[in-house]
C-alpha atoms as a PDB file:
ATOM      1  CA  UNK A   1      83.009  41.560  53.360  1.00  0.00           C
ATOM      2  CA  UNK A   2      80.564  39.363  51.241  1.00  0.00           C
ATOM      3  CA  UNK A   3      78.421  41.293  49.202  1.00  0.00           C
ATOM      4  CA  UNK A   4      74.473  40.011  47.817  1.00  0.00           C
ATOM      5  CA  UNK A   5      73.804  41.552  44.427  1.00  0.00           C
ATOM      6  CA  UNK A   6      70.124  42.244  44.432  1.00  0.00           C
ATOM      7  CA  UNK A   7      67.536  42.964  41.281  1.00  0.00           C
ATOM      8  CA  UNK A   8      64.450  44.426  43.102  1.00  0.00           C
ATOM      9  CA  UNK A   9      61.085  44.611  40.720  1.00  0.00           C
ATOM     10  CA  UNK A  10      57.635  46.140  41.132  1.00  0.00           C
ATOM     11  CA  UNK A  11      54.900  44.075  40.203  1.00  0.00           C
ATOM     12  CA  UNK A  12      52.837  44.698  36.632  1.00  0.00           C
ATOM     13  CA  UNK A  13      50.241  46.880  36.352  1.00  0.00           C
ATOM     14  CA  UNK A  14      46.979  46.062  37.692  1.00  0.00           C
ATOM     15  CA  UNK A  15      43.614  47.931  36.978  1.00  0.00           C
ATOM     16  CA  UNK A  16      43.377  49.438  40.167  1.00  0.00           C
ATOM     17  CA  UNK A  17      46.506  51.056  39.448  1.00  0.00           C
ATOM     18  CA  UNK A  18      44.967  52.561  36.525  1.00  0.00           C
ATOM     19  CA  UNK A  19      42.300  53.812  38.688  1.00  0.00           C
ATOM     20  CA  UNK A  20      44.505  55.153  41.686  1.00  0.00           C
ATOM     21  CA  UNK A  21      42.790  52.879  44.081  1.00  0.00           C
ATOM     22  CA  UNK A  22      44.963  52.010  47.154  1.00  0.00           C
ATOM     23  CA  UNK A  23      45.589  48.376  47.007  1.00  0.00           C
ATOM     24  CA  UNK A  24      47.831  48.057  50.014  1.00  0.00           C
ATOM     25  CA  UNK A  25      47.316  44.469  51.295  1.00  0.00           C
ATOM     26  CA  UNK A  26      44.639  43.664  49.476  1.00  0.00           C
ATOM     27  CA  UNK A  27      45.096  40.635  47.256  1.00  0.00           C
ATOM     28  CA  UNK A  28      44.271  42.524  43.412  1.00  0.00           C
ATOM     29  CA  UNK A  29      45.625  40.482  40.445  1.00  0.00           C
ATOM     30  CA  UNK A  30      47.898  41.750  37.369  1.00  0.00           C
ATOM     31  CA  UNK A  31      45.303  43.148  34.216  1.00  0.00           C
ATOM     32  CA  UNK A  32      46.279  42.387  30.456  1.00  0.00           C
ATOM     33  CA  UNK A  33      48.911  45.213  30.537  1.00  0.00           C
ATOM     34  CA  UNK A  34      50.346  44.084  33.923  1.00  0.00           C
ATOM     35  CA  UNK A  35      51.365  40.105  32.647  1.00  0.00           C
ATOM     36  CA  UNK A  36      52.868  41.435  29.348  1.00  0.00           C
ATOM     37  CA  UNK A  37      54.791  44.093  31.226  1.00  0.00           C
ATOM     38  CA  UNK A  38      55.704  40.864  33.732  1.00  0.00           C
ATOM     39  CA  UNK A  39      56.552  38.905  30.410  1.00  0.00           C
ATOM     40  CA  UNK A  40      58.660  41.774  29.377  1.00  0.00           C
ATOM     41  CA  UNK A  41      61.183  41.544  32.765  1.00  0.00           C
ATOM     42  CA  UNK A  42      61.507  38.008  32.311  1.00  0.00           C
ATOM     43  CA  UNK A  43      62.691  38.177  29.533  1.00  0.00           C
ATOM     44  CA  UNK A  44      65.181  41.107  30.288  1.00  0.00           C
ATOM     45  CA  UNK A  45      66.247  38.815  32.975  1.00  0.00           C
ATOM     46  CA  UNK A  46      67.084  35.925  31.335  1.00  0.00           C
ATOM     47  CA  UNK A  47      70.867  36.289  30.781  1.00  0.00           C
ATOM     48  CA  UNK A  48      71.374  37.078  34.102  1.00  0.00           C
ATOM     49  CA  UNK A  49      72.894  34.420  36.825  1.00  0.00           C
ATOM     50  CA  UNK A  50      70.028  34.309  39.191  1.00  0.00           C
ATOM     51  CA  UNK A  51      70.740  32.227  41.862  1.00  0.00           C
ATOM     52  CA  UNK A  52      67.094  32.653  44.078  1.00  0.00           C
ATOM     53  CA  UNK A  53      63.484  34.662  43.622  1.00  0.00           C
ATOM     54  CA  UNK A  54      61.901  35.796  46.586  1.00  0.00           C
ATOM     55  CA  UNK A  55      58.745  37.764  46.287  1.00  0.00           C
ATOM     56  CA  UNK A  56      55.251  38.651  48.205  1.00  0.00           C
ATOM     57  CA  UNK A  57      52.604  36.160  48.760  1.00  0.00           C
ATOM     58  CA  UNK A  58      50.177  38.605  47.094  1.00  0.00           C
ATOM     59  CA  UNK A  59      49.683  37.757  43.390  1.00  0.00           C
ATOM     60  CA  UNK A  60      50.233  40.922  41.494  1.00  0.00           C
ATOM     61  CA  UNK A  61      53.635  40.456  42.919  1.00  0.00           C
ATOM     62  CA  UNK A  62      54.381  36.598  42.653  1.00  0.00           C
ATOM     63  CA  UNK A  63      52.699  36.260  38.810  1.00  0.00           C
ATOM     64  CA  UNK A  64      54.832  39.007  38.428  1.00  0.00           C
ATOM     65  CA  UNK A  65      58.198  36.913  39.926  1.00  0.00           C
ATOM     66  CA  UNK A  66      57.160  33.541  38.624  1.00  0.00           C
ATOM     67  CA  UNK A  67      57.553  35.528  34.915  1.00  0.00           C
ATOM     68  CA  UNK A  68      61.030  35.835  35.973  1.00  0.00           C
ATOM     69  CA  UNK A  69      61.662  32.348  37.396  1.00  0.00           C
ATOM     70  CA  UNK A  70      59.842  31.045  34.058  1.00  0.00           C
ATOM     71  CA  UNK A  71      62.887  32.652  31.820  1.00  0.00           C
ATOM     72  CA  UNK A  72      65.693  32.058  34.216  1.00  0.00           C
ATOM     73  CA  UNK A  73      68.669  29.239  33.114  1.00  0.00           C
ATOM     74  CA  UNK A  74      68.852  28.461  37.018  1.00  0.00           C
ATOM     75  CA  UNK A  75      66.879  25.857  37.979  1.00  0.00           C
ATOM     76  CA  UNK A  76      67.426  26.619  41.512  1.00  0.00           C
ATOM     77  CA  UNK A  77      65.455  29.693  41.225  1.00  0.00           C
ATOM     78  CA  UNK A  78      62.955  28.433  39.142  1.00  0.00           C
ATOM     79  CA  UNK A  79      60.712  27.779  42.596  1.00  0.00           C
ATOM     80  CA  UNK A  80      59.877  31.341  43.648  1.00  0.00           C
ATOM     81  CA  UNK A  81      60.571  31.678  47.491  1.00  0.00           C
ATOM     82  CA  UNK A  82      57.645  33.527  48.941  1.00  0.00           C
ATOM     83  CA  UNK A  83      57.931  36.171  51.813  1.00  0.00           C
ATOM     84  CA  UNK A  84      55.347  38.384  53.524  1.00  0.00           C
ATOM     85  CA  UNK A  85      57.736  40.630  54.946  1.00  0.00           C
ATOM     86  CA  UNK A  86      57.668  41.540  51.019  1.00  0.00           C
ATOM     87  CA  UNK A  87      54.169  43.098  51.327  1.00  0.00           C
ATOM     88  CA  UNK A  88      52.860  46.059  50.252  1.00  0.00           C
ATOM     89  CA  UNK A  89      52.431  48.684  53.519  1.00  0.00           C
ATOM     90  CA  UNK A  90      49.669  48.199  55.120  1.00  0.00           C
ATOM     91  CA  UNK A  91      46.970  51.152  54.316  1.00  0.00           C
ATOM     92  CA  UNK A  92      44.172  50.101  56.984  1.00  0.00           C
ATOM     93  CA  UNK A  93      40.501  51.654  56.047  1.00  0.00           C
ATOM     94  CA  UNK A  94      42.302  53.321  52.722  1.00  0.00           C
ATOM     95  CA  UNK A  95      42.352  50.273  51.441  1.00  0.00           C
ATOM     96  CA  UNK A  96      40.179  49.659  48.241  1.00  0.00           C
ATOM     97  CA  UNK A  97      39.762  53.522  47.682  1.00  0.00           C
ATOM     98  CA  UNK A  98      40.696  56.244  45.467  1.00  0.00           C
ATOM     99  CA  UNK A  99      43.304  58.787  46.034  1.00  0.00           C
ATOM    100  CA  UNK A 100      39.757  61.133  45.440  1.00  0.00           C
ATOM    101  CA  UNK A 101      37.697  59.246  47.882  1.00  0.00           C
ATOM    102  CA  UNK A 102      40.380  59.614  50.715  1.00  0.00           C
ATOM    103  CA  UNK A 103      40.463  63.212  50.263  1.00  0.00           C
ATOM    104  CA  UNK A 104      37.158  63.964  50.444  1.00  0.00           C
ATOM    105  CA  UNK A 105      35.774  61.122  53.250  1.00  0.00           C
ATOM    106  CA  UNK A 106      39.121  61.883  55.487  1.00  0.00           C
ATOM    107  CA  UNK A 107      40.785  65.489  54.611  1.00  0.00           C
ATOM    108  CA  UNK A 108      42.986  65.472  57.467  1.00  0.00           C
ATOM    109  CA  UNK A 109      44.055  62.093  57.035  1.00  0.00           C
ATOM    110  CA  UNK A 110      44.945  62.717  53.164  1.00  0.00           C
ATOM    111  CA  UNK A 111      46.993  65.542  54.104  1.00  0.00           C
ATOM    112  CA  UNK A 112      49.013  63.696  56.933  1.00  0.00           C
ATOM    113  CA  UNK A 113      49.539  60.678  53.684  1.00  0.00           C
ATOM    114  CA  UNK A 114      50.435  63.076  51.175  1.00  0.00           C
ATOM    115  CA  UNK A 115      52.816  65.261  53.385  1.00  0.00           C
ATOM    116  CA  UNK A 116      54.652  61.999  54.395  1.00  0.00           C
ATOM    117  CA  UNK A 117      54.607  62.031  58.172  1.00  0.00           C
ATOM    118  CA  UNK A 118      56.651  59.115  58.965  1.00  0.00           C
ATOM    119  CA  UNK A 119      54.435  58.277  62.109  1.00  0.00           C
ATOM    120  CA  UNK A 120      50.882  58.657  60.289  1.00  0.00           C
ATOM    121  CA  UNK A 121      48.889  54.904  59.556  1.00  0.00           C
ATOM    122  CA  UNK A 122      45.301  55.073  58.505  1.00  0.00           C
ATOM    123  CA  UNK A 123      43.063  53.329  60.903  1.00  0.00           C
ATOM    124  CA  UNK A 124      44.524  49.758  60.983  1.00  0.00           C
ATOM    125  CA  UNK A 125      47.617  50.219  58.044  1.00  0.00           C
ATOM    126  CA  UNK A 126      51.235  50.924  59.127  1.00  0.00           C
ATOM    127  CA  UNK A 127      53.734  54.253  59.142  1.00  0.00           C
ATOM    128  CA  UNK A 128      56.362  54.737  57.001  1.00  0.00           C
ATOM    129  CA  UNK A 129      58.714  54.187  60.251  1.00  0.00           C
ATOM    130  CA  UNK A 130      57.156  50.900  60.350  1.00  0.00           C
ATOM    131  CA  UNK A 131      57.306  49.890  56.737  1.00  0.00           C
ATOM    132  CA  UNK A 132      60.643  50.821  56.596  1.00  0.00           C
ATOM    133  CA  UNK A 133      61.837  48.938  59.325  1.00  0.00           C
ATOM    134  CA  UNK A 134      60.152  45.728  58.052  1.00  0.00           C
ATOM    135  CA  UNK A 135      61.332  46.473  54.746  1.00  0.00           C
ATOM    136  CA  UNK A 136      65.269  46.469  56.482  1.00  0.00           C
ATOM    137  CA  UNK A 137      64.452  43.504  58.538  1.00  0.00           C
ATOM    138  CA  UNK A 138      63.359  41.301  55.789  1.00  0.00           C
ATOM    139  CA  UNK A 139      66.346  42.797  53.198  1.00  0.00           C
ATOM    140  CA  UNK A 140      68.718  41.592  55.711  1.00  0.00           C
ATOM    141  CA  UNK A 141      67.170  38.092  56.557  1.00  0.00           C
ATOM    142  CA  UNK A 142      66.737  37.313  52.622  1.00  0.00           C
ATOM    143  CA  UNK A 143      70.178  39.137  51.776  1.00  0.00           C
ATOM    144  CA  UNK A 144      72.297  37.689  54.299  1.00  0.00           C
ATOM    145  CA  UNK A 145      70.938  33.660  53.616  1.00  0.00           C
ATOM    146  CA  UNK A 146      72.598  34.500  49.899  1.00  0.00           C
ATOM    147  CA  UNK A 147      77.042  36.159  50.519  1.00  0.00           C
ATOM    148  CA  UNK A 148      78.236  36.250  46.904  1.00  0.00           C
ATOM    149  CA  UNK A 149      74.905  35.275  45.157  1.00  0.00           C
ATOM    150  CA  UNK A 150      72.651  37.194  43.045  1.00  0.00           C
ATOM    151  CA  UNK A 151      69.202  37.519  43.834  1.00  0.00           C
ATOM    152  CA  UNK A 152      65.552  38.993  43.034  1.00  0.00           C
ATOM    153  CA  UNK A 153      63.014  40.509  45.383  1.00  0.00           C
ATOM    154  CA  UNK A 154      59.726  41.495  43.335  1.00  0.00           C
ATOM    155  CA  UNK A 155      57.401  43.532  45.560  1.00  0.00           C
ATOM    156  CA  UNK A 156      55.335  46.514  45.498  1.00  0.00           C
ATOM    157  CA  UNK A 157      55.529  50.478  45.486  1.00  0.00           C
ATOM    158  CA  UNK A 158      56.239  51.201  49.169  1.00  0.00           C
ATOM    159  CA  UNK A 159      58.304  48.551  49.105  1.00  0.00           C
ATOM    160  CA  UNK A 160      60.439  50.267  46.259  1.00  0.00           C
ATOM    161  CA  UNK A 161      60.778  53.273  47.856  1.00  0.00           C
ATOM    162  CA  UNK A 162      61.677  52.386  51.586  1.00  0.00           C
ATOM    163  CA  UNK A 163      65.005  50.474  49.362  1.00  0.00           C
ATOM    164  CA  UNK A 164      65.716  53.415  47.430  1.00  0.00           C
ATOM    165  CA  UNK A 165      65.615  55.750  51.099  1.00  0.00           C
ATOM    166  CA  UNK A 166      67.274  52.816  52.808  1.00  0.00           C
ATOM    167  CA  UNK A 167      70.132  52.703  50.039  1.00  0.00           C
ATOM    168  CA  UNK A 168      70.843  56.479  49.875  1.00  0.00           C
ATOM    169  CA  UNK A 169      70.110  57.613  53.289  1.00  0.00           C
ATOM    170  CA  UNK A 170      67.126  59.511  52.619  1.00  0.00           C
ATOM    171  CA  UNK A 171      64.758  60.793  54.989  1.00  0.00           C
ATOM    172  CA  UNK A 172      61.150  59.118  55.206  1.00  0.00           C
ATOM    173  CA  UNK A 173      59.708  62.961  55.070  1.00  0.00           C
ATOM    174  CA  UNK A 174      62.039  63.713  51.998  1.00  0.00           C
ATOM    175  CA  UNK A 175      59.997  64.463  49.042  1.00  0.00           C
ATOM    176  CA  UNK A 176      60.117  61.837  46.251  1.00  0.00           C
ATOM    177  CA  UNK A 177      62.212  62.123  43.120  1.00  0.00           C
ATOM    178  CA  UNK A 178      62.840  58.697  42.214  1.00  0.00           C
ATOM    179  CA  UNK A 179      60.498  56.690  39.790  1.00  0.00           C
ATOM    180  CA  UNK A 180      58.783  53.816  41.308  1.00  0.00           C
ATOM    181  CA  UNK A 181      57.445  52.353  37.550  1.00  0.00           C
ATOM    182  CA  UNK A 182      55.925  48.656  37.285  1.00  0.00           C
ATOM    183  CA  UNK A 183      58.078  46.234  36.271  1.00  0.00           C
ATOM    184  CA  UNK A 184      61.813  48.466  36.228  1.00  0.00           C
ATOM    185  CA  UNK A 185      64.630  47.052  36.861  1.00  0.00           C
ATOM    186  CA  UNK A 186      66.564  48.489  40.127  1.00  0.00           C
ATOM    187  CA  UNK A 187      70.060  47.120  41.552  1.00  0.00           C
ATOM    188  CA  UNK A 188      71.195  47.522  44.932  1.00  0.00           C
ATOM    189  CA  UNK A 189      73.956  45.648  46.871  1.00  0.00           C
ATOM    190  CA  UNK A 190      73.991  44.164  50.249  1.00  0.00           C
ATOM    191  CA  UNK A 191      76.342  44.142  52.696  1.00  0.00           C
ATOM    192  CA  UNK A 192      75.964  43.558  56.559  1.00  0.00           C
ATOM    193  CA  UNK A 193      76.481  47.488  56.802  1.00  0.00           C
ATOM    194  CA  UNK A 194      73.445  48.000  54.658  1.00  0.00           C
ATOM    195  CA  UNK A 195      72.219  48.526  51.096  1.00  0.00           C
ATOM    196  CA  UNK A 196      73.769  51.029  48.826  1.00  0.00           C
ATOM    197  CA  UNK A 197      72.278  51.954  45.112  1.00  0.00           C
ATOM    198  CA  UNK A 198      74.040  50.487  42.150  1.00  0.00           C
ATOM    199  CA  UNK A 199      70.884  51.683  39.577  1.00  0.00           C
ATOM    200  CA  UNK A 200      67.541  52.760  39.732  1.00  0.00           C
ATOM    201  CA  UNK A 201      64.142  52.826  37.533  1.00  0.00           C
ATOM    202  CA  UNK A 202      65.701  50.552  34.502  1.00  0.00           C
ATOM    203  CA  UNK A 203      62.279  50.549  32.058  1.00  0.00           C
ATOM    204  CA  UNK A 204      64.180  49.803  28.555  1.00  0.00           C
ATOM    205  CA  UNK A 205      62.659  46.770  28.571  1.00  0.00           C
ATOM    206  CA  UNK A 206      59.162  48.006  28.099  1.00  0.00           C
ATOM    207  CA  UNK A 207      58.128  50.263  25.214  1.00  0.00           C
ATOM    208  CA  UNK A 208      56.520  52.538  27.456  1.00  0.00           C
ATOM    209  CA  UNK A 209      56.324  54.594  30.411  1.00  0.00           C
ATOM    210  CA  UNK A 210      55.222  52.188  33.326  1.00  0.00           C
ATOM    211  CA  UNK A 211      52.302  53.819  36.072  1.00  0.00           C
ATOM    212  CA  UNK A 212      54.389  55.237  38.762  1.00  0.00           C
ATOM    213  CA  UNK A 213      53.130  55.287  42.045  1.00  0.00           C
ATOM    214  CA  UNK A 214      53.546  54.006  45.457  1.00  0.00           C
ATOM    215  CA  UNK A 215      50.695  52.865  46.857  1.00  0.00           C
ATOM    216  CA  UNK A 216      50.193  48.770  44.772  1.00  0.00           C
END
């Protein structure tokens, strides 16, 4: 069965990560710590036989991939491969707010977020059943275009997290105890049966814990 070995990244750090604002789909740039952290996983990544880079068309994520593409030997992924099925969910009116403002302008909203109920979008965002199912579609178009290759997806948070459930079979309700960190390192493989986990949350490369959290 051929098999696509997969590096999947989170973006850098950005300042509205620092400030818990909900990014979503909005198009917010990396911040000082964000393109040395991107620097950083380049570099890890250098030895490694990439054969292709796909990332989102929003920048935190593709200054964040072109890093990569910048230290890899390949030249044939040198020319990152954009793809908006790689985009952060969709968070609707939360968008450009605090964790702080969403509580306190939409209470029952920020308790339907925070308790993960896989069929809750804020006014014009996406579930988790629909993230998750874009997330799979666009895993499998990218994954099966490369049998036997190795590739990297650099995305976002949500992103992250629907491969990590998709890989082990978790639940979208299932509370999360995996770390979603800028910049880590996480390896799954792909197979037309699905992803499975081969490691997760890889930050030696930084010299520091990265912000973890799933909404960039």
């Amino acid at each position: 069965m051929p098999v696509t070995r997969i590096i999947a990244v989170r973006h850098g750090e950005t300042a509205w990560n620092v400030d818990t604002r909900i990014q979503g789909q909005l198009d917010i740039g990396l911040n000082e710590r964000g393109l040395w952290q991107a620097e950083r996983v380049g570099k890890a990544l250098a030895e490694e036989a990439i054969d292709r880079i796909y990332s989102s068309d929003l920048q935190r994520a593709h200054s964040t991939a072109q890093a990569i593409a910048r230290h890899t030997a390949n030249p044939t992924a040198r020319e990152v491969q954009l793809h908006t099925g790689l985009r952060e969910r969709g968070f609707g009116t939360f968008e450009g707010e605090t964790w702080a403002d969403i509580a306190e302008k939409w209470p029952d909203e920020s308790r339907r977020w925070k308790q993960r109920d896989p069929h809750f979008a804020p006014p014009g965002g996406e579930t988790p059943t629909q993230l998750l199912a874009r997330v799979q579609a666009t895993v499998d178009d990218i994954a099966s275009r490369h049998p036997g290759e190795h590739i990297v997806l650099v995305a976002h948070g949500g992103v992250m997290d629907m491969l990590y459930r998709l890989a082990t079979r978790q639940e979208l309700h299932a509370p999360r105890t995996w770390h979603l960190g800028n910049a880590a390192i996480n390896r799954l493989l792909w197979t037309p049966d699905g992803l499975s986990l081969v490691g997760w949350g890889d930050a030696r490369h930084l010299e520091d814990d990265a912000l973890d959290e799933t909404t960039a």
